[in-house]
Protein backbone atom coordinates (compact mmCIF):
# COMPACT_ATOMS: atom_id res chain seq x y z
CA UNK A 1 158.23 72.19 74.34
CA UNK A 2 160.65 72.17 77.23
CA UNK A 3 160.96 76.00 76.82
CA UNK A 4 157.28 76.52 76.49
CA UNK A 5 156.82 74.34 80.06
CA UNK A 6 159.69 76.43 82.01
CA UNK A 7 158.13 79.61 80.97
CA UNK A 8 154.67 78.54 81.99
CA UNK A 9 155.96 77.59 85.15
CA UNK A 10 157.53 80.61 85.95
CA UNK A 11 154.51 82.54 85.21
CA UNK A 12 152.94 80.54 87.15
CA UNK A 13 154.75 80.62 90.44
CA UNK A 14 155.20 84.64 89.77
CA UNK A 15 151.27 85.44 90.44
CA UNK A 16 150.54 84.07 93.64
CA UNK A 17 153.50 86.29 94.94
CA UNK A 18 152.28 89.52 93.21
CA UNK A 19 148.89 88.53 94.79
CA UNK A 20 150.80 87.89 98.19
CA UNK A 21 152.34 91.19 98.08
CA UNK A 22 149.04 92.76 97.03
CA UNK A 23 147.18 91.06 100.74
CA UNK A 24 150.13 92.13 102.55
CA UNK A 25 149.72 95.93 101.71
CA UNK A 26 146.33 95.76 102.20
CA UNK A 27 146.85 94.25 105.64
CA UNK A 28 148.78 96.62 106.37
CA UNK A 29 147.55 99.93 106.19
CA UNK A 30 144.84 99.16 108.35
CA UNK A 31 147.58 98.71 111.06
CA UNK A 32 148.27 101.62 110.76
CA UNK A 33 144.90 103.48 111.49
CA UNK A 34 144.71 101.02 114.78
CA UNK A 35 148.06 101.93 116.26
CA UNK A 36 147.11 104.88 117.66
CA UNK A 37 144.48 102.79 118.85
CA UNK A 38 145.99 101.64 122.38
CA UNK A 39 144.43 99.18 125.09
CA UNK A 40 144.41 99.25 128.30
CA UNK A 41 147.18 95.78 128.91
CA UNK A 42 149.72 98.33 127.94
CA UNK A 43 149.37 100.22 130.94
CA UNK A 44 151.66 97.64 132.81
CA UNK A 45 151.31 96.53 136.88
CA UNK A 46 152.21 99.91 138.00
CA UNK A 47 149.32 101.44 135.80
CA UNK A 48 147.28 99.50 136.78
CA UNK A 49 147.95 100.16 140.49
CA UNK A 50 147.50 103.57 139.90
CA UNK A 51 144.03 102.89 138.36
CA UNK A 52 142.69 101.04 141.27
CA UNK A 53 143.78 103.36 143.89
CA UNK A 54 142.19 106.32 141.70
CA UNK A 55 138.86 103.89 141.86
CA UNK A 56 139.40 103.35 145.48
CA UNK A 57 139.84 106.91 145.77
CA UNK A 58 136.57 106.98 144.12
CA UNK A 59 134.49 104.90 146.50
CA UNK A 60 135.61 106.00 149.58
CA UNK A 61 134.83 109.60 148.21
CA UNK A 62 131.26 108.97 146.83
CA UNK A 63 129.17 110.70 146.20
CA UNK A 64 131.16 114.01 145.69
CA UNK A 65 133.61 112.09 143.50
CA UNK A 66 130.96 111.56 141.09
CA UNK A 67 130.79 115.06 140.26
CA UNK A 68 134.84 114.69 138.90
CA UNK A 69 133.79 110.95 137.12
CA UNK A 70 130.75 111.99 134.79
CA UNK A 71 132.07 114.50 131.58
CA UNK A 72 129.32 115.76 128.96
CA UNK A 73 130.28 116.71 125.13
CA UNK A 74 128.20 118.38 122.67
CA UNK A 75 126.84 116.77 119.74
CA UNK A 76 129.63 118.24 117.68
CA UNK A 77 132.34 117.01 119.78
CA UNK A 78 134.29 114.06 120.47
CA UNK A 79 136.69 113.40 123.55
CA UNK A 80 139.93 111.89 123.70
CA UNK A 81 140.63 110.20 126.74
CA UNK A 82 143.96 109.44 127.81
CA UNK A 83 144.84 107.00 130.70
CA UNK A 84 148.01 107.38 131.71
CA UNK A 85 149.58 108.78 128.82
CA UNK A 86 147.49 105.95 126.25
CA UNK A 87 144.52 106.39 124.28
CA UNK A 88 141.64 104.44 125.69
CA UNK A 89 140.47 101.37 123.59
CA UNK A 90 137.32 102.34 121.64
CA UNK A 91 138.51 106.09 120.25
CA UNK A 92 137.07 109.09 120.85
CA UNK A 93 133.83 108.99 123.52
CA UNK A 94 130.66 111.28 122.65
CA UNK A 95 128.18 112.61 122.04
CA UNK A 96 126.89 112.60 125.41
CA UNK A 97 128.10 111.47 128.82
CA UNK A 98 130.95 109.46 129.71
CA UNK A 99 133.02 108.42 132.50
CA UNK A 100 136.40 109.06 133.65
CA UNK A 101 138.92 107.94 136.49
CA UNK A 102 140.15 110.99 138.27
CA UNK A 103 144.35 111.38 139.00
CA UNK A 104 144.99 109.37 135.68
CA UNK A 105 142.86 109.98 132.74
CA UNK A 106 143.09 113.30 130.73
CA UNK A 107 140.61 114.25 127.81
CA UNK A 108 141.05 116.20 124.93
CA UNK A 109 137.41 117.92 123.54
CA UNK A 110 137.76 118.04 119.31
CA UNK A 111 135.13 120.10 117.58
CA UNK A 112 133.63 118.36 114.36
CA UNK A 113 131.86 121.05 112.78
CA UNK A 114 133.00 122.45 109.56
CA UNK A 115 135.59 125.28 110.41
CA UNK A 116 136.10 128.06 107.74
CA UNK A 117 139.38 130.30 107.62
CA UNK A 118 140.66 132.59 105.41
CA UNK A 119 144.06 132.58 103.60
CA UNK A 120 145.77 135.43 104.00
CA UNK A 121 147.13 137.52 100.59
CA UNK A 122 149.88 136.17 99.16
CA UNK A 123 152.46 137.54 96.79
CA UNK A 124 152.74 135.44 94.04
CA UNK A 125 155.65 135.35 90.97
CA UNK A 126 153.28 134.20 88.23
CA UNK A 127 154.84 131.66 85.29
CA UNK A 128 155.26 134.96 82.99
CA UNK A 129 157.06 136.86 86.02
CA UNK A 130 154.48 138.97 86.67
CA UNK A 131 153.50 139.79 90.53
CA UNK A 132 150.18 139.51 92.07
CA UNK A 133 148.39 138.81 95.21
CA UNK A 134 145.85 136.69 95.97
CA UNK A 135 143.70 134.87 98.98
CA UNK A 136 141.31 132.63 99.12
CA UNK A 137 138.88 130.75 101.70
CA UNK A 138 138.80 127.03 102.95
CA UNK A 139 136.63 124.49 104.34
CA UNK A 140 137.96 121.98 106.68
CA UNK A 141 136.43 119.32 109.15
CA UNK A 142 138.00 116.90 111.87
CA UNK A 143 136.89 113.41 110.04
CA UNK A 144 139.34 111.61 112.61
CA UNK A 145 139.48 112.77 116.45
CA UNK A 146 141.80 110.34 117.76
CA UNK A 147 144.50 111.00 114.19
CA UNK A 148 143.96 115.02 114.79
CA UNK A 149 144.84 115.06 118.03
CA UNK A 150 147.54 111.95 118.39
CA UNK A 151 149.00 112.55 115.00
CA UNK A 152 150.04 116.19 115.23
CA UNK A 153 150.56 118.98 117.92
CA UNK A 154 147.86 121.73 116.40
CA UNK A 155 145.66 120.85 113.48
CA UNK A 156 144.07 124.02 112.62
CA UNK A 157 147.69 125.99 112.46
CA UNK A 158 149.05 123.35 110.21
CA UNK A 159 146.31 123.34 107.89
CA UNK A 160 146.55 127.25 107.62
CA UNK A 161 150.28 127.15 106.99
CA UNK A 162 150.03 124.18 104.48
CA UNK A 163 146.97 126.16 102.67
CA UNK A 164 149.13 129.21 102.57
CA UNK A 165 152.37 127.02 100.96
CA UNK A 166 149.75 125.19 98.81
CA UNK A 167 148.38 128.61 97.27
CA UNK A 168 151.86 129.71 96.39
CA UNK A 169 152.98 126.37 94.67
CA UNK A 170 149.77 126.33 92.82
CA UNK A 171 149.74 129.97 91.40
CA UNK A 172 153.08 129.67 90.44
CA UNK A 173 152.93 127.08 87.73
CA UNK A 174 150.28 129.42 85.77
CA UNK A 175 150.29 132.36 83.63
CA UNK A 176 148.45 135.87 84.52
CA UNK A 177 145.56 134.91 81.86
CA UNK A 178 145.37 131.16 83.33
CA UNK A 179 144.95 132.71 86.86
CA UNK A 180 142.50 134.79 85.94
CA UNK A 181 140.27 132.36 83.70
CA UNK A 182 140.79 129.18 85.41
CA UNK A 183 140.09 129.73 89.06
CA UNK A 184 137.57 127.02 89.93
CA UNK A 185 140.12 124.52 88.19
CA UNK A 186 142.85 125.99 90.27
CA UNK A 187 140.75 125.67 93.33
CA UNK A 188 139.81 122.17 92.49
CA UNK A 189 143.25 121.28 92.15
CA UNK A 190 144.41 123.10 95.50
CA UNK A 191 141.33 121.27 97.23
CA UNK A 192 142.77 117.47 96.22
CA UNK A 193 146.29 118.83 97.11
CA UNK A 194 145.36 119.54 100.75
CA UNK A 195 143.02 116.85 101.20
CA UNK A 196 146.08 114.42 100.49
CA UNK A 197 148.13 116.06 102.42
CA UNK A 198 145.94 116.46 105.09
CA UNK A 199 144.72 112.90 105.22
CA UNK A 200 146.79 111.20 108.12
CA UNK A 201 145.77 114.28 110.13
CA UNK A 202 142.24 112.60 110.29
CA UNK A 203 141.35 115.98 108.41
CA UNK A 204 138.92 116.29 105.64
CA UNK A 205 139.40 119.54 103.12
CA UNK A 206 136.09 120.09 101.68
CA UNK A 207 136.56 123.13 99.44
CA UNK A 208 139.13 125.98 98.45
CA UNK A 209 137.77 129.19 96.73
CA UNK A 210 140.21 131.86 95.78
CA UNK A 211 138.47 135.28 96.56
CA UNK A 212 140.57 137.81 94.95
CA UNK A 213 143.24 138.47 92.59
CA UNK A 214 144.93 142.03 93.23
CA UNK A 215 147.24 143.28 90.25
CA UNK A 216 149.76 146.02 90.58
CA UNK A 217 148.52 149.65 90.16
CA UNK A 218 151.31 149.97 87.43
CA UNK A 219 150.14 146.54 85.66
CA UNK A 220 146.63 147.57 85.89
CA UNK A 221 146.90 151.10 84.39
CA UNK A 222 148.94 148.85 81.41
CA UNK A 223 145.88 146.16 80.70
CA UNK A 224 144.23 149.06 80.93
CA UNK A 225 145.92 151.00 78.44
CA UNK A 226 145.89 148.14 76.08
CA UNK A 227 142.39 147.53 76.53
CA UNK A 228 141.60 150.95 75.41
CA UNK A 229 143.66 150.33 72.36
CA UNK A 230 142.45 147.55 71.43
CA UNK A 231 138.78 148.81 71.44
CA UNK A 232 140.04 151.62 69.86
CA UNK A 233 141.57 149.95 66.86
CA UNK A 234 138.29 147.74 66.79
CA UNK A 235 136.12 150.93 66.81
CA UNK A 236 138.23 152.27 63.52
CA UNK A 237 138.16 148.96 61.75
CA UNK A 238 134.24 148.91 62.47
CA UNK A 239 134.11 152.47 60.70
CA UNK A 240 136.25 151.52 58.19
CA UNK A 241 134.10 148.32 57.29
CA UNK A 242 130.59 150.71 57.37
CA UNK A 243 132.61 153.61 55.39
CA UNK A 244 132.99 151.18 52.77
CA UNK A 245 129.36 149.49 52.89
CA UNK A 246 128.20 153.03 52.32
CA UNK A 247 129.86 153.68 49.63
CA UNK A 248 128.91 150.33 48.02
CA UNK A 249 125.05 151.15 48.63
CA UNK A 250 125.76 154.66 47.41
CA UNK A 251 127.45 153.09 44.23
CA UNK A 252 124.20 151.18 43.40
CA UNK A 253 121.86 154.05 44.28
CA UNK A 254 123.32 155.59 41.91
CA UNK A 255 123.00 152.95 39.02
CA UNK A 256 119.56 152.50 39.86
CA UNK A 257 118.25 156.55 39.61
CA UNK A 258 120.68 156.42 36.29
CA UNK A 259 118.29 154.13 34.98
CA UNK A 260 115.31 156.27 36.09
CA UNK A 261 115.24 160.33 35.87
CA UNK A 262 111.79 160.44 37.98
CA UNK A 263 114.05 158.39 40.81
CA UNK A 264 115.87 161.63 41.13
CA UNK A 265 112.95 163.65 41.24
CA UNK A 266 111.06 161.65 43.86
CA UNK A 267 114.57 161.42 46.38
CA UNK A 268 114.92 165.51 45.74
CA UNK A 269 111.03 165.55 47.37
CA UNK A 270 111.85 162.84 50.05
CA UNK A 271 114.63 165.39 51.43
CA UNK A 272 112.35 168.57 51.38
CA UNK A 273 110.14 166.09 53.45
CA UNK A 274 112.46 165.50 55.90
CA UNK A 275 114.12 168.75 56.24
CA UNK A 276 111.11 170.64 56.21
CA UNK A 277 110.20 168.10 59.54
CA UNK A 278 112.44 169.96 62.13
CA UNK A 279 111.93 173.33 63.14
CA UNK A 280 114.08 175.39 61.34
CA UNK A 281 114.47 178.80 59.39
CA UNK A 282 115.57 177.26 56.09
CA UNK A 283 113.95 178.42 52.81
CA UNK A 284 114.25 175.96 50.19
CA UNK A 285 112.79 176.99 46.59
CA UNK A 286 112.75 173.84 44.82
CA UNK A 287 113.34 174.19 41.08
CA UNK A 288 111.86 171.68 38.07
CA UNK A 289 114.10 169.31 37.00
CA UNK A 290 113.32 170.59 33.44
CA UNK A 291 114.87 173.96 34.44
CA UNK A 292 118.09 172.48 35.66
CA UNK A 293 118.31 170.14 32.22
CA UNK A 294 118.23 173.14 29.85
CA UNK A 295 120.39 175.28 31.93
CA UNK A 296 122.93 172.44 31.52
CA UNK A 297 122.77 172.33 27.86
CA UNK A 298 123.22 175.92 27.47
């Protein structure tokens, strides 16, 4: 019993920790999405110095400075605004119009829309050491403003490189046949790849498609060589197989106008039917069958 208790207890005082350690991560990987998210209190006393003689710059200047203070983005854009170095509280501004201090905020403009490149060919060592090149298309979109531009120095030229890498790694694990056969699964697989990869980039991979597989000109003229063979071993099999049927059906034929002597008779007039169809010179005398029996026996 005192066994029974101690183990109880420990399993006991063991979940709440697991379910601790469980709150914990969860708390924290929102912190990490809102770090890039800066206020304005970090700007400090000098900052914020700065800021009121830029809006005392302002109103002693209106109403030209108003044409410097008022910004306008597209529906498919965001701005980044950054005051004094930090990313204003609130994330990217837009669609629309928005404000801005002049001498201390900067913005960056971030297109949303879908944006479609193409991978360039890439020379692959297949699994069975065979060489071919292939490209392929992708699909990407800024889900994130603030993580695309805060997060990494040019978006759009690392997701070209890393689609370029990813193609490579990808094609390399597979055979020739698998390459060929399974390209939506390869595709599939190269989509979650970048996605992942691409995910504290505030960048959303949509889809991959793999355009074209190029084989050597000496590989090619091989598959095709073995192609040809192949069909033509098929073809000779096939008249092998209907060689041998028609023998079979000639075999019974046979048995059956045994059985009868008028069959004979009656398949002698079906060919002077058919051969006296086409337009021809032949002269065919056609003899009893009586005639050829007696000139047998003697």
């Amino acid at each position: 019993m005192d066994n029974q208790s101690v183990l109880m207890n420990d399993f006991k005082t063991e979940e709440p920790t697991s379910e601790k350690e469980e709150l914990s991560s969860e708390k924290e990987e929102p912190e990490a999405g809102v770090a890039l998210d800066h206020t304005d209190s970090g700007l400090g006393m000098f900052g914020w110095v700065l800021v009121g003689l830029s809006l005392l710059l302002v109103l002693v200047t209106f109403p030209l400075s108003i044409w410097m203070c008022y910004k306008i983005v597209k529906e498919y854009e965001r701005a980044i605004i950054f005051r004094l170095g930090r990313i204003l509280k609130g994330g990217a501004k837009g669609p629309g119009l928005f404000f801005i201090v002049p001498c201390t905020d900067v913005f960056i403009n971030v297109d949303m829309r879908t944006i479609i490149f193409d991978i360039p060919p890439q020379e692959v060592l297949t699994k069975d050491s065979v060489t071919v090149c292939v490209d392929g298309v992708v699909y990407y979109r800024v889900q994130n403003a603030t993580l695309a531009v805060a997060n990494i120095t040019n978006a759009d030229a690392a997701t070209r490189l890393l689609a370029q890498t990813t193609l490579r790694n990808a094609l390399g694990t597979k055979n020739l046949a698998e390459i060929l056969s399974d390209r939506e699964e390869i595709a599939h697989n190269m989509q979650a790849t970048l996605d992942e990869a691409t995910h504290d980039w505030g960048i959303k991979v949509e889809r991959v498609e793999i355009k074209d597989v190029k084989l050597p000109l000496q590989l090619q003229r091989a598959m095709a060589a073995e192609a040809e063979a192949s069909r033509e071993a098929r073809a000779k099999v096939i008249a092998a197989e209907g060689e041998m049927n028609a023998s079979r059906a000639l075999k019974e034929a046979s048995l059956v106008i045994s059985e009868s002597p008028s069959a004979l008779q009656l398949r002698y007039l079906q060919t002077l039917n058919t051969i006296a169809a086409e337009k021809n010179s032949t002269i065919i005398f056609p003899l009893p069958m009586d005639i050829l029996h007696s000139l047998k026996r003697h």
